[in-house]
PDB file of N, CA and C in Angstrom:
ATOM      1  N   UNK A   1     -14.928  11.160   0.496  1.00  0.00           N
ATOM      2  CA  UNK A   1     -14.853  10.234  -0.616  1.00  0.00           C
ATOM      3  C   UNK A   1     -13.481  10.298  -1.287  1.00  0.00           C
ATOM      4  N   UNK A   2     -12.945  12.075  -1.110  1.00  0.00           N
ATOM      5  CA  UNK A   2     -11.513  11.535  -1.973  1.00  0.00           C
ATOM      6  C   UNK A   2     -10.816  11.123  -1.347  1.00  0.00           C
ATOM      7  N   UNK A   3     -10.700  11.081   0.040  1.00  0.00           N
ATOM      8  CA  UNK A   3      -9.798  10.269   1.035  1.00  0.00           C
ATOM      9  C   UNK A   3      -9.762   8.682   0.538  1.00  0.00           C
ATOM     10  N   UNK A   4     -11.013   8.032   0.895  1.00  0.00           N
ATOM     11  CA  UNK A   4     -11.107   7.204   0.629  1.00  0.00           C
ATOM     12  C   UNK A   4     -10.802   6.611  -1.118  1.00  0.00           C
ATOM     13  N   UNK A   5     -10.478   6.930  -1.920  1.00  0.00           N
ATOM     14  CA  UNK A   5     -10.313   6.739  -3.547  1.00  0.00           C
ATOM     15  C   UNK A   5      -7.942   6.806  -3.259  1.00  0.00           C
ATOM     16  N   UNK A   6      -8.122   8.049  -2.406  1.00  0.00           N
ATOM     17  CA  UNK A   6      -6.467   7.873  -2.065  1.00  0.00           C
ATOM     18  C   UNK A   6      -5.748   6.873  -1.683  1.00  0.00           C
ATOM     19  N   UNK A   7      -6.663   6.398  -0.377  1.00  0.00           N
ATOM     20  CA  UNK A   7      -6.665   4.759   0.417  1.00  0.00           C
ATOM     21  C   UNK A   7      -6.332   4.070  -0.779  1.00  0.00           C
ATOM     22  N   UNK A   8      -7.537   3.765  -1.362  1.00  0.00           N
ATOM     23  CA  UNK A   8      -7.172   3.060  -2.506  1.00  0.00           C
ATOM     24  C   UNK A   8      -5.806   2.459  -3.434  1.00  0.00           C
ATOM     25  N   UNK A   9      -5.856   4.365  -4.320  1.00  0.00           N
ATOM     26  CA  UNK A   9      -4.208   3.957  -5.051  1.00  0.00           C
ATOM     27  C   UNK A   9      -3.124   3.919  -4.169  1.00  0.00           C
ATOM     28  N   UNK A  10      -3.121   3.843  -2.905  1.00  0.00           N
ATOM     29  CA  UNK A  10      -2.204   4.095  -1.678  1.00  0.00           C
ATOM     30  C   UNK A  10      -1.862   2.227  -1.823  1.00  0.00           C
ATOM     31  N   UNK A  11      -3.273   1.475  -1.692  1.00  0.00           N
ATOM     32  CA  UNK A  11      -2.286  -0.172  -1.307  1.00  0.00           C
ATOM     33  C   UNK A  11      -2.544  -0.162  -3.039  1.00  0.00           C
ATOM     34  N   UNK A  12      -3.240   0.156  -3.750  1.00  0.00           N
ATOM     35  CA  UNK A  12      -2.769  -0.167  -5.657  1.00  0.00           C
ATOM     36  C   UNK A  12      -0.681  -0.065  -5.803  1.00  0.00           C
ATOM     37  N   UNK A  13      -0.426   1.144  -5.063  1.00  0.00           N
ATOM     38  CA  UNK A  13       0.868   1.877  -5.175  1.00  0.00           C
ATOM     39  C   UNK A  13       1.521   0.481  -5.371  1.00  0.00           C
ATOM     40  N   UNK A  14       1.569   0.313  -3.500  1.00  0.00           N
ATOM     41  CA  UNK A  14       1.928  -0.668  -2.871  1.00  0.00           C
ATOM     42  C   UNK A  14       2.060  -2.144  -3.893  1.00  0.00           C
ATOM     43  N   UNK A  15       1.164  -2.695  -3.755  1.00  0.00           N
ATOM     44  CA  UNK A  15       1.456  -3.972  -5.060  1.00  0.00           C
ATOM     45  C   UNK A  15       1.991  -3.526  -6.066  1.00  0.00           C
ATOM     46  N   UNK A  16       2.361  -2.276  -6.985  1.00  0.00           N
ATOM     47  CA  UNK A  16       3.018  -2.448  -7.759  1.00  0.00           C
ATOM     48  C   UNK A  16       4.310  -2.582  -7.391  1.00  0.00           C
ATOM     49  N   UNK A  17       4.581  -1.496  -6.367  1.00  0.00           N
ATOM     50  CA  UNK A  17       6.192  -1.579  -5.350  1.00  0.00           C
ATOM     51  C   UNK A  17       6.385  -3.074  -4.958  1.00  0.00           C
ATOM     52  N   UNK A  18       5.348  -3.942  -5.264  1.00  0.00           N
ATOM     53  CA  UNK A  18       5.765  -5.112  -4.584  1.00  0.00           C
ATOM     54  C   UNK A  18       6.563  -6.129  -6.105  1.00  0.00           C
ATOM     55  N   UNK A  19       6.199  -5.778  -6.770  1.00  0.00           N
ATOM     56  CA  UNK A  19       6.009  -6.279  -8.081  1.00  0.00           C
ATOM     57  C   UNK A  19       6.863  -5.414  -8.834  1.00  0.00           C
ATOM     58  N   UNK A  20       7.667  -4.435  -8.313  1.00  0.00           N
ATOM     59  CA  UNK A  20       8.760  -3.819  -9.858  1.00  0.00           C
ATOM     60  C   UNK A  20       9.962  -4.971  -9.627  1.00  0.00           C
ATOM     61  N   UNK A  21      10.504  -5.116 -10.757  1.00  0.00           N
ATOM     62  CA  UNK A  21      12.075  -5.723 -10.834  1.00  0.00           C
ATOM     63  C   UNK A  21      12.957  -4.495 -10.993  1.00  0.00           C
ATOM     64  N   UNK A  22      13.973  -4.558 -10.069  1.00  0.00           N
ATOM     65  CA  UNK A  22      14.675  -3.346 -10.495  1.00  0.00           C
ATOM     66  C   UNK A  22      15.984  -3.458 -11.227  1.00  0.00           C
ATOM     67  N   UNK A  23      16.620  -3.047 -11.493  1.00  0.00           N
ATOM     68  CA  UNK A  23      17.482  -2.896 -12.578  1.00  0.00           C
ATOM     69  C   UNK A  23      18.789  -3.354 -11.845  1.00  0.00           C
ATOM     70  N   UNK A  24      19.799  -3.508 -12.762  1.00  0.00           N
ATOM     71  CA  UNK A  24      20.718  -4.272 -12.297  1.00  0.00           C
ATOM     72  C   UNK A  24      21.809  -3.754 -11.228  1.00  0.00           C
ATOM     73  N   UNK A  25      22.012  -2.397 -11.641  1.00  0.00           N
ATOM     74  CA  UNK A  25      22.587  -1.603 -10.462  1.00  0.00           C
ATOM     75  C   UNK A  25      21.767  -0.899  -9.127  1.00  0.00           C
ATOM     76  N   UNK A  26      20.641  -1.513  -9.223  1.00  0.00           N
ATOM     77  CA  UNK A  26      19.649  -1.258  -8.046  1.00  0.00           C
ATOM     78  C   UNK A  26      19.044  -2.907  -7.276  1.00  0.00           C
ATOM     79  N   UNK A  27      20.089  -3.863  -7.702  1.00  0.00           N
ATOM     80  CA  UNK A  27      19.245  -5.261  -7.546  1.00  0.00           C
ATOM     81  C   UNK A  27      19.235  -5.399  -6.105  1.00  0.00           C
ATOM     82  N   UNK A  28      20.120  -4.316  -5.468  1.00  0.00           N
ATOM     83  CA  UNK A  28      20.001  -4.405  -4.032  1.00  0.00           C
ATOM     84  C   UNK A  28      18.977  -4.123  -3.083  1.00  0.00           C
ATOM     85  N   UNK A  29      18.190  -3.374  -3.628  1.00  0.00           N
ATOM     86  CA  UNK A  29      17.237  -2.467  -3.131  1.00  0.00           C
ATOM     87  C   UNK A  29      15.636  -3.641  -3.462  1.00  0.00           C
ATOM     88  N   UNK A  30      15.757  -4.554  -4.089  1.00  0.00           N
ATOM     89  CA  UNK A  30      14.347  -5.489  -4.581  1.00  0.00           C
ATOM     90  C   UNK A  30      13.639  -5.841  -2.870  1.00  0.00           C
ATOM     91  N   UNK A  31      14.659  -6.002  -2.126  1.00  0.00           N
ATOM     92  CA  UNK A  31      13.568  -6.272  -0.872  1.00  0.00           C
ATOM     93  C   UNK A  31      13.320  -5.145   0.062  1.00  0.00           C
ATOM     94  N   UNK A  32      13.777  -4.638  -0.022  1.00  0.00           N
ATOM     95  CA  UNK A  32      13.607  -2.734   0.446  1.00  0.00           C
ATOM     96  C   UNK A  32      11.912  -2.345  -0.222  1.00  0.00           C
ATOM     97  N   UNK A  33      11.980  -2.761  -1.567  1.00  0.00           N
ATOM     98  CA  UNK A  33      10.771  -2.678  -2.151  1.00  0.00           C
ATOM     99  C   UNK A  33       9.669  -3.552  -1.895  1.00  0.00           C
ATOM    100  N   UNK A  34      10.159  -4.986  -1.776  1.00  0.00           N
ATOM    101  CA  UNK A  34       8.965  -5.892  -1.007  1.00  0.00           C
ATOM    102  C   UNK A  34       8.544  -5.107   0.230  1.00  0.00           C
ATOM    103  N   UNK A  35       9.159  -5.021   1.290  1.00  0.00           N
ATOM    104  CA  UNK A  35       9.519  -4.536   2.444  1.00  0.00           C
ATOM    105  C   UNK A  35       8.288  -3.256   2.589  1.00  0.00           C
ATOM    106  N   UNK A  36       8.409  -2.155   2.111  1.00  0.00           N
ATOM    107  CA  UNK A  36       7.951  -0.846   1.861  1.00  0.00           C
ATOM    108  C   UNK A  36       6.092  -1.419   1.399  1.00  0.00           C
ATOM    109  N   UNK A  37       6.321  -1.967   0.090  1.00  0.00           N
ATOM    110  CA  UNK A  37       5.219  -2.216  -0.442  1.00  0.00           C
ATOM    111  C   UNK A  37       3.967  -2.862   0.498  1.00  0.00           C
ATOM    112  N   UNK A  38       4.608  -4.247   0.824  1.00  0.00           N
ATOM    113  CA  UNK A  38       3.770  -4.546   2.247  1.00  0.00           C
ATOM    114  C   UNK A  38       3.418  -3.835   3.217  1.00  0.00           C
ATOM    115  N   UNK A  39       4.246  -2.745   4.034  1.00  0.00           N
ATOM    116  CA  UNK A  39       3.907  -2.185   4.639  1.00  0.00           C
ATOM    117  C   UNK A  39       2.603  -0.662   4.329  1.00  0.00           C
ATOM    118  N   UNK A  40       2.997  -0.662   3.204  1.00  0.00           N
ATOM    119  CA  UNK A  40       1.744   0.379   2.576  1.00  0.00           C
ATOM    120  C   UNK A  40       0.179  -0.370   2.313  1.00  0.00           C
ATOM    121  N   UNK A  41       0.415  -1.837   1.811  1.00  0.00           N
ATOM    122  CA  UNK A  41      -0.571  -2.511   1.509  1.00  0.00           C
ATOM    123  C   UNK A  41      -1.147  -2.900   2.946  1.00  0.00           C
ATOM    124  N   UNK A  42      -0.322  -2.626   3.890  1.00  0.00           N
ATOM    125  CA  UNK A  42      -1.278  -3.638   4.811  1.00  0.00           C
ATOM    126  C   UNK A  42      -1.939  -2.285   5.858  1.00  0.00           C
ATOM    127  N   UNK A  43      -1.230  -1.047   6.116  1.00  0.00           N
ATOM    128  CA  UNK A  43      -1.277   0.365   6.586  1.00  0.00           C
ATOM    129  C   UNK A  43      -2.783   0.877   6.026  1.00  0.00           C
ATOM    130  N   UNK A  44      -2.448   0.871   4.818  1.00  0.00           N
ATOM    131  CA  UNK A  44      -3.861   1.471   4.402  1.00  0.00           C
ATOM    132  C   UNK A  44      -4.926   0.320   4.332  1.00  0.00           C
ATOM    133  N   UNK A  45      -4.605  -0.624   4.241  1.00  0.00           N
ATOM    134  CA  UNK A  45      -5.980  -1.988   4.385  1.00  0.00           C
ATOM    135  C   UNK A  45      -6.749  -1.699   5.811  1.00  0.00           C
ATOM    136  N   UNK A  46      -5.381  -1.502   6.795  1.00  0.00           N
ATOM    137  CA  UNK A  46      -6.350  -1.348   7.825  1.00  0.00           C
ATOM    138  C   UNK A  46      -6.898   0.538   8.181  1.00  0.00           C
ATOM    139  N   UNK A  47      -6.424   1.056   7.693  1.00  0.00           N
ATOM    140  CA  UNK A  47      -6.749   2.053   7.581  1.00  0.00           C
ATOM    141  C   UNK A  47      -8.504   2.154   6.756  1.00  0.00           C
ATOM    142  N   UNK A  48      -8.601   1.632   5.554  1.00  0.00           N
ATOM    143  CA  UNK A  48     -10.019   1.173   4.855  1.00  0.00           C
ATOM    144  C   UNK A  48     -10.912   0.471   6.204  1.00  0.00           C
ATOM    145  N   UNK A  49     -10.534  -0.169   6.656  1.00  0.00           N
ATOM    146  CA  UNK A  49     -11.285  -0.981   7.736  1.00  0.00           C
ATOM    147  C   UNK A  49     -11.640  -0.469   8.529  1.00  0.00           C
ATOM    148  N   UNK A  50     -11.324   0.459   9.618  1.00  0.00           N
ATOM    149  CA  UNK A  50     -11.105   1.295  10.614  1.00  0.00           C
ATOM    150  C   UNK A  50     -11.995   1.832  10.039  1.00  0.00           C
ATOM    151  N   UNK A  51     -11.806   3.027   8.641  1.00  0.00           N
ATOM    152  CA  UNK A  51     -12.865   3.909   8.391  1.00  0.00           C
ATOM    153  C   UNK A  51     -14.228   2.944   7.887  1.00  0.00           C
ATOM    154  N   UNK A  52     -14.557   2.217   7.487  1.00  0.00           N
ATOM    155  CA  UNK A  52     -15.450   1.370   7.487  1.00  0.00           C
ATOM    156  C   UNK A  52     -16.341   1.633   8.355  1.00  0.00           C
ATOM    157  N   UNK A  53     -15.605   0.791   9.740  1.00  0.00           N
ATOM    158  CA  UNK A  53     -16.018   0.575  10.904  1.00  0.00           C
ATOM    159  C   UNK A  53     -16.370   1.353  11.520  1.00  0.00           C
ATOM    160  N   UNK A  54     -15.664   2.698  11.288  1.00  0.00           N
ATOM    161  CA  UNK A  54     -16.087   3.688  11.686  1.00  0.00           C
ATOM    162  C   UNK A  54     -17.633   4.110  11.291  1.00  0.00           C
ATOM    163  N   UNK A  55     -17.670   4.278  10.360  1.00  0.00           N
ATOM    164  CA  UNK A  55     -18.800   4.854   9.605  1.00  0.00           C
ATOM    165  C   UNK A  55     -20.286   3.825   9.665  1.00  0.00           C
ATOM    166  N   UNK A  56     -19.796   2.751  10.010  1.00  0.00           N
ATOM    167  CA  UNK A  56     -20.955   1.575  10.122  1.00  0.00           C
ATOM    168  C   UNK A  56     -21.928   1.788  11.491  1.00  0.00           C
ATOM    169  N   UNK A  57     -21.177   2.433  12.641  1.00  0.00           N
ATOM    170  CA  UNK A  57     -21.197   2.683  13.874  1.00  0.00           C
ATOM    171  C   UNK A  57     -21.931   3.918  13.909  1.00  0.00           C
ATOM    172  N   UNK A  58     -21.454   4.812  13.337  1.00  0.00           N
ATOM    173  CA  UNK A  58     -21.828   6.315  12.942  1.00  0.00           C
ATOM    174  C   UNK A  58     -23.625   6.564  13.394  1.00  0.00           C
TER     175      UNK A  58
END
């Protein structure tokens, strides 16, 4: 169960990383952060799924 609650704030993280504005001497880095964020949001989505699926099967 705490795995699964981690999953969780893992793609929560993610949308916020998708969603910071960064500051003006970091404005370079804003799609580095899209970039990252998606990849956490979509990693652990299927990661939730998988264990799902897993467990449905079980």
């Amino acid at each position: 169960m705490e795995l699964i609650l981690l999953f969780l704030a893992s793609i929560l993280s993610g949308f916020a990383l998708m969603s910071v504005e960064p500051v003006s001497f970091l404005s370079f880095l804003g799609p580095i952060f899209d970039i990252v964020g998606a990849l956490a949001v979509i990693i652990f989505s299927l990661v939730l799924i998988f264990k799902g699926v897993k467990s449905l099967f079980k």
